[in-house]
PDB file of N, CA and C in Angstrom:
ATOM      1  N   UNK A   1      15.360 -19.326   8.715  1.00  0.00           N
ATOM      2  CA  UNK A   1      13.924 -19.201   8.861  1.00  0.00           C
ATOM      3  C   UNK A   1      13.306 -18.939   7.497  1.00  0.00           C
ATOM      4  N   UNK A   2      11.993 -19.988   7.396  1.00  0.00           N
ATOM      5  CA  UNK A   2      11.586 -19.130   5.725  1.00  0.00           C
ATOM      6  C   UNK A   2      10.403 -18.509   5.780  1.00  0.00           C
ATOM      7  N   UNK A   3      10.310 -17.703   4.747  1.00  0.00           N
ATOM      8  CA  UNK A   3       9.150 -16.667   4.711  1.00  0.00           C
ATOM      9  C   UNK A   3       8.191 -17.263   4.255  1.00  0.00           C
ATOM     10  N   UNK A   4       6.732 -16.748   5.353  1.00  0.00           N
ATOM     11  CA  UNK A   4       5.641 -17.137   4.945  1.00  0.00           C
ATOM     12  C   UNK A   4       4.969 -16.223   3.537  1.00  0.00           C
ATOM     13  N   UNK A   5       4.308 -16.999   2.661  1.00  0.00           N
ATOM     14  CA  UNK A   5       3.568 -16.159   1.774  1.00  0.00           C
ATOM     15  C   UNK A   5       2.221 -15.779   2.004  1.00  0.00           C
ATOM     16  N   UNK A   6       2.282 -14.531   1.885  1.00  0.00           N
ATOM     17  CA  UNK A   6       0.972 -13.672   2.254  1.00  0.00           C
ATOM     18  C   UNK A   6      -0.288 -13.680   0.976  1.00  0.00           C
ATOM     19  N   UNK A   7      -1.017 -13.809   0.977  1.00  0.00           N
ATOM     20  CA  UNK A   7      -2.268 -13.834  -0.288  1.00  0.00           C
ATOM     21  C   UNK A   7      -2.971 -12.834  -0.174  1.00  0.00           C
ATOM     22  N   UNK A   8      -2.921 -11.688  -0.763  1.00  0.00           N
ATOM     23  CA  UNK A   8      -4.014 -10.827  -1.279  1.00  0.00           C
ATOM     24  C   UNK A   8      -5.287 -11.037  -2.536  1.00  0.00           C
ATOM     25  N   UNK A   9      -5.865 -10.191  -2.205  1.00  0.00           N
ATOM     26  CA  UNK A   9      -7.155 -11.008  -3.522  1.00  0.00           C
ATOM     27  C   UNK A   9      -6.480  -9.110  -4.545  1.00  0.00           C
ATOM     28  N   UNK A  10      -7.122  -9.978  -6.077  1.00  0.00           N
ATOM     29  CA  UNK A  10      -6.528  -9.579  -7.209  1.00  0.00           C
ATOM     30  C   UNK A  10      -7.099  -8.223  -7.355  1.00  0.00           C
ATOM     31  N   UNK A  11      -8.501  -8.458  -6.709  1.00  0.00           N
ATOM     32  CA  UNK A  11      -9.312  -6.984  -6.945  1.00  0.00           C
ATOM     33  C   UNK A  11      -8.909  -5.755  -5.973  1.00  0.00           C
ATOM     34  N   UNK A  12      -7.955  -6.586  -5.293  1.00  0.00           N
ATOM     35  CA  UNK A  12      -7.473  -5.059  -4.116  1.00  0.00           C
ATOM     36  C   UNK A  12      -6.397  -4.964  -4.466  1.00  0.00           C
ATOM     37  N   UNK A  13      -5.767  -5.730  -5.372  1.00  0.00           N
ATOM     38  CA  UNK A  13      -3.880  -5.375  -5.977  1.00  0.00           C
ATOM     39  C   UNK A  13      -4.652  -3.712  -7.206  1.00  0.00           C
ATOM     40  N   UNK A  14      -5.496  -4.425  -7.607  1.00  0.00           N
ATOM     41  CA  UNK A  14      -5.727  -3.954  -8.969  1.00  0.00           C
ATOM     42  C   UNK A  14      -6.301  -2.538  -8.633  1.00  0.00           C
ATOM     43  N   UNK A  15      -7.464  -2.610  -7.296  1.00  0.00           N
ATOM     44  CA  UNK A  15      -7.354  -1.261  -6.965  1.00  0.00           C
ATOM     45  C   UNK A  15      -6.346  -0.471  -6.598  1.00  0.00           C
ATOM     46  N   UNK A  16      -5.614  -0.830  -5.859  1.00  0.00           N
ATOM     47  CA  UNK A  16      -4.516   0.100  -5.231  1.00  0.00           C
ATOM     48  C   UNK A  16      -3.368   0.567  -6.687  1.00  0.00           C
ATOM     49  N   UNK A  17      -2.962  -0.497  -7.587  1.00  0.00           N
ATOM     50  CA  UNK A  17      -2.693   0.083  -9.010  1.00  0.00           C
ATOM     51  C   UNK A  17      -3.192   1.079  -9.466  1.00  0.00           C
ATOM     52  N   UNK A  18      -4.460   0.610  -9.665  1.00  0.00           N
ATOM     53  CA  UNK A  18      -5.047   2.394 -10.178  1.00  0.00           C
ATOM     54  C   UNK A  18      -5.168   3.570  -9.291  1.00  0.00           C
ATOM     55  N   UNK A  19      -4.942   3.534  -8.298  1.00  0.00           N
ATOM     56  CA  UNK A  19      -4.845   4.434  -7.406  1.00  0.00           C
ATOM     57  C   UNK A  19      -3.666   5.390  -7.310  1.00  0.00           C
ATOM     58  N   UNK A  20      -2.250   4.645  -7.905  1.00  0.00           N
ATOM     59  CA  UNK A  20      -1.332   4.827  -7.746  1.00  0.00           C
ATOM     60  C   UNK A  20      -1.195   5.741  -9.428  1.00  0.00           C
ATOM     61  N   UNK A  21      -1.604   4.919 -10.379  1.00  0.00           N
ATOM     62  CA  UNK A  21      -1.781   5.174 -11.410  1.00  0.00           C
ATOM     63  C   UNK A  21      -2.544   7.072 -11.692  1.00  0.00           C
ATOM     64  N   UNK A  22      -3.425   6.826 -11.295  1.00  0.00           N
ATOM     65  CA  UNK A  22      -3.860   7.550 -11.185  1.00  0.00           C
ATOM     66  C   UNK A  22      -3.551   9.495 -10.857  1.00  0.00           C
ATOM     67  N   UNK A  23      -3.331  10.353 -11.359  1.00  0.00           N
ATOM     68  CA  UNK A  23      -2.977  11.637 -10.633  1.00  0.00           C
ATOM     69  C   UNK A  23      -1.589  11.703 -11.022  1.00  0.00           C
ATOM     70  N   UNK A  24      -0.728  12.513 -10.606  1.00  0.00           N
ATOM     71  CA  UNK A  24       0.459  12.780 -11.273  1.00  0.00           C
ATOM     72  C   UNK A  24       1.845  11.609 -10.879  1.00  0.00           C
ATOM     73  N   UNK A  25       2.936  11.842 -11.140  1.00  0.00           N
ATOM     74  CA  UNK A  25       3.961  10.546 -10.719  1.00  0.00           C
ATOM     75  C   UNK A  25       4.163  11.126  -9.645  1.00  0.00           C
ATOM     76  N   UNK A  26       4.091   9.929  -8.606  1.00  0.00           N
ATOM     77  CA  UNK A  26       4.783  10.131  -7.214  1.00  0.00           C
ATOM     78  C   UNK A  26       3.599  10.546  -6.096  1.00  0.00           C
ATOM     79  N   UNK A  27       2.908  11.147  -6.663  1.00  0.00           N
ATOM     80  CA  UNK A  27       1.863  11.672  -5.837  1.00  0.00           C
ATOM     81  C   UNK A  27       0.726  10.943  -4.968  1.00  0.00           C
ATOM     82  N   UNK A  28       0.778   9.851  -5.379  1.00  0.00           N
ATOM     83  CA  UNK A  28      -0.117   8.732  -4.292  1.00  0.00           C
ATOM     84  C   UNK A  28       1.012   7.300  -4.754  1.00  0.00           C
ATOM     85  N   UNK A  29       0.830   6.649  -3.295  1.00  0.00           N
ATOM     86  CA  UNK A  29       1.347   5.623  -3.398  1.00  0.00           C
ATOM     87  C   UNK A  29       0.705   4.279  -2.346  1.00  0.00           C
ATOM     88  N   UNK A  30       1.260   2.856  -2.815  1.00  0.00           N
ATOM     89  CA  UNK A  30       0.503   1.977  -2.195  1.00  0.00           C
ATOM     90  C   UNK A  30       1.576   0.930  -1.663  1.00  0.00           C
ATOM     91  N   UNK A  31       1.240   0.702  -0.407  1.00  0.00           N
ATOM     92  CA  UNK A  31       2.241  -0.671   0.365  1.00  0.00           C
ATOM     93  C   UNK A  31       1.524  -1.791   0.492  1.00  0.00           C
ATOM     94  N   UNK A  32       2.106  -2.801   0.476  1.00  0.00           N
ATOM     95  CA  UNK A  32       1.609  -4.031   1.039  1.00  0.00           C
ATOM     96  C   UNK A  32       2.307  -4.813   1.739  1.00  0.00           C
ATOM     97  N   UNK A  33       1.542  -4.589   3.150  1.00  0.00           N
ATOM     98  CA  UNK A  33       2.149  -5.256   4.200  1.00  0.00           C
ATOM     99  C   UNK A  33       2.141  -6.849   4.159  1.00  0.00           C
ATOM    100  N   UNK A  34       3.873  -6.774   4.069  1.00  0.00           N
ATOM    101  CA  UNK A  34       4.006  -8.404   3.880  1.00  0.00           C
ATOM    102  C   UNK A  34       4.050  -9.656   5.219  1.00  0.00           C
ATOM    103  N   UNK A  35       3.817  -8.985   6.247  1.00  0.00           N
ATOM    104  CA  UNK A  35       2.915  -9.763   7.042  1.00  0.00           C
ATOM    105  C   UNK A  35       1.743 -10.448   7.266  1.00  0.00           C
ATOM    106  N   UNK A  36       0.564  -9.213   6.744  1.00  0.00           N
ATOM    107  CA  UNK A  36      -0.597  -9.449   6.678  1.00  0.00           C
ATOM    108  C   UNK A  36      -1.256  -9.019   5.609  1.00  0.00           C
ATOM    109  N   UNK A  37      -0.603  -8.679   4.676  1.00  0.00           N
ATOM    110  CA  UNK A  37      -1.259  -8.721   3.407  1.00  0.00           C
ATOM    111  C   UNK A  37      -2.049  -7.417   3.409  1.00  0.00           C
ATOM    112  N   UNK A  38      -2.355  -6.484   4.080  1.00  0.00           N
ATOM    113  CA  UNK A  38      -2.641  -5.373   4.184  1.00  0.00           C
ATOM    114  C   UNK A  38      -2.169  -4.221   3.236  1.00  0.00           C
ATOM    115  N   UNK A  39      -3.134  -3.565   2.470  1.00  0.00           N
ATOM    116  CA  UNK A  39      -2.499  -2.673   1.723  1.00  0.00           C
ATOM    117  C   UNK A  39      -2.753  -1.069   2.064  1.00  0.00           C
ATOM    118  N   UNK A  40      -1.927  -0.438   2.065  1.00  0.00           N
ATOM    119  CA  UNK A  40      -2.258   0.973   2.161  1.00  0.00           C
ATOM    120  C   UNK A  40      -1.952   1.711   1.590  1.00  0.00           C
ATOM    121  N   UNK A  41      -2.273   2.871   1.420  1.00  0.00           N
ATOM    122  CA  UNK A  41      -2.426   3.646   0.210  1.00  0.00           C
ATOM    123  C   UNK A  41      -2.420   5.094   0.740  1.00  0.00           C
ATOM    124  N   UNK A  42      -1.386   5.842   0.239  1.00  0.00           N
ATOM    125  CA  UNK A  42      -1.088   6.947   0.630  1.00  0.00           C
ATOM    126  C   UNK A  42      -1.137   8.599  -0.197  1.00  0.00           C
ATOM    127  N   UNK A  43      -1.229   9.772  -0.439  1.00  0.00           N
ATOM    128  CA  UNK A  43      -1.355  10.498  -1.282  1.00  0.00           C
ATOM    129  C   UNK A  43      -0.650  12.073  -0.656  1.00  0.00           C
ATOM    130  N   UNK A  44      -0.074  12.487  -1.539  1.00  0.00           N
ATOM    131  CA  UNK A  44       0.533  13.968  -0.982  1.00  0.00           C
ATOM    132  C   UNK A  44      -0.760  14.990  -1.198  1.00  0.00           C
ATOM    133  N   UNK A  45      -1.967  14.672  -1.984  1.00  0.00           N
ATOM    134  CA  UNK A  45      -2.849  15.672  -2.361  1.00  0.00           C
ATOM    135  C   UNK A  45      -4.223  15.071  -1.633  1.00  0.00           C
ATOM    136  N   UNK A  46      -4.519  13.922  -0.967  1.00  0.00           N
ATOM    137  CA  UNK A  46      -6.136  13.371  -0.791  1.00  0.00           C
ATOM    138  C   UNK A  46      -5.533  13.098   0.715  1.00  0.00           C
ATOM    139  N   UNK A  47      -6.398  13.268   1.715  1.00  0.00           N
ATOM    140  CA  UNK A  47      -6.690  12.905   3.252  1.00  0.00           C
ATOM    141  C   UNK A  47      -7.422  11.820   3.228  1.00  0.00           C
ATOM    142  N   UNK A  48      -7.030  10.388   3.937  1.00  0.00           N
ATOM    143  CA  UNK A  48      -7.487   9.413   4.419  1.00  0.00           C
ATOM    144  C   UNK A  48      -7.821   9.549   5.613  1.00  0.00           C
ATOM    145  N   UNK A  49      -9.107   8.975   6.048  1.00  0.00           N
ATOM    146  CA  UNK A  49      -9.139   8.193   7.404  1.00  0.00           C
ATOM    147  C   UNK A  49      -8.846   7.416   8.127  1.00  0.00           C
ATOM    148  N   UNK A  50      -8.115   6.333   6.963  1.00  0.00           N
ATOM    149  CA  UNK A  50      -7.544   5.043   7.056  1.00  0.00           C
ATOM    150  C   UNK A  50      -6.133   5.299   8.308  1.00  0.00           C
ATOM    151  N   UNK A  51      -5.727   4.575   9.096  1.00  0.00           N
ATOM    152  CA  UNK A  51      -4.470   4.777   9.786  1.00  0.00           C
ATOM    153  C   UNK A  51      -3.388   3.705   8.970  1.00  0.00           C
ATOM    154  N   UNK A  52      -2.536   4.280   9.071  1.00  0.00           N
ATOM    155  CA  UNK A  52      -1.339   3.783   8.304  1.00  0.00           C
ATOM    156  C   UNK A  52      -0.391   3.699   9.282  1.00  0.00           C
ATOM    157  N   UNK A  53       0.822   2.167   8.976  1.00  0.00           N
ATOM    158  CA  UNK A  53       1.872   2.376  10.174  1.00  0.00           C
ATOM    159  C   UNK A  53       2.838   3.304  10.298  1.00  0.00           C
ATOM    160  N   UNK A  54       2.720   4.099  10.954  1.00  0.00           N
ATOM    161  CA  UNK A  54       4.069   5.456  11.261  1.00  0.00           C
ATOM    162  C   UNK A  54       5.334   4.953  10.517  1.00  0.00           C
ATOM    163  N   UNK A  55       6.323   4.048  10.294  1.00  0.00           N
ATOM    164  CA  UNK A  55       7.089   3.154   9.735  1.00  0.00           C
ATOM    165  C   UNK A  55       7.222   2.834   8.337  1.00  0.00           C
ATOM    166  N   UNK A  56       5.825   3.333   8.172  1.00  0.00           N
ATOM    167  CA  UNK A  56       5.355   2.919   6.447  1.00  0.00           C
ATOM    168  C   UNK A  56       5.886   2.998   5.502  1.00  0.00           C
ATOM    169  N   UNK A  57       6.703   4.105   5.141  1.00  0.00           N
ATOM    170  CA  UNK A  57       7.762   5.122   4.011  1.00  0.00           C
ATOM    171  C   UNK A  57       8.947   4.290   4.316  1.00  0.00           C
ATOM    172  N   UNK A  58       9.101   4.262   5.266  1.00  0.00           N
ATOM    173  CA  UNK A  58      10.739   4.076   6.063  1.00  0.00           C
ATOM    174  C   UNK A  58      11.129   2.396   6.579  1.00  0.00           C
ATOM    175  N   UNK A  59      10.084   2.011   6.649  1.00  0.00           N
ATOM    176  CA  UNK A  59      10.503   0.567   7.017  1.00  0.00           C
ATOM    177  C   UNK A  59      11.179  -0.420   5.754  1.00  0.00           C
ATOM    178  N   UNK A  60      11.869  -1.269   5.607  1.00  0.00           N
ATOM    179  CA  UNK A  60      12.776  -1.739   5.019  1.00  0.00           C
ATOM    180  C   UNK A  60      12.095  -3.529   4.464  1.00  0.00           C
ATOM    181  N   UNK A  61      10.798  -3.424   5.418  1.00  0.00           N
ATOM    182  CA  UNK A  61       9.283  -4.592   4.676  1.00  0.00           C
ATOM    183  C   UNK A  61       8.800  -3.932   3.942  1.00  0.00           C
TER     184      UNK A  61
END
């Protein structure tokens, strides 16, 4: 089976970079769901509203 390629736009790679960038090492981080191109963005110090998949850390996509 071959993998479909997912397209994100450059200005939401580039945000979630600086996001990550941003604040100390390790302390926020960003996925991109290679299904749907979905990115999320996570932090040990800032509360989102955003829902993230339970799986997120741990899944092996």
């Amino acid at each position: 089976m071959e993998d479909a390629l997912v397209t994100i736009k450059f200005a939401d790679l580039l945000r979630a970079f600086d996001f990550v960038s941003f604040g100390a090492q390790f302390e926020s981080r960003a996925f991109i769901c290679v299904d749907t191109g979905a990115i999320y963005c996570t932090s040990d110090v800032l509360e989102f509203d955003e829902e993230v998949p339970q799986d997120l850390e741990i899944s092996d996509r």
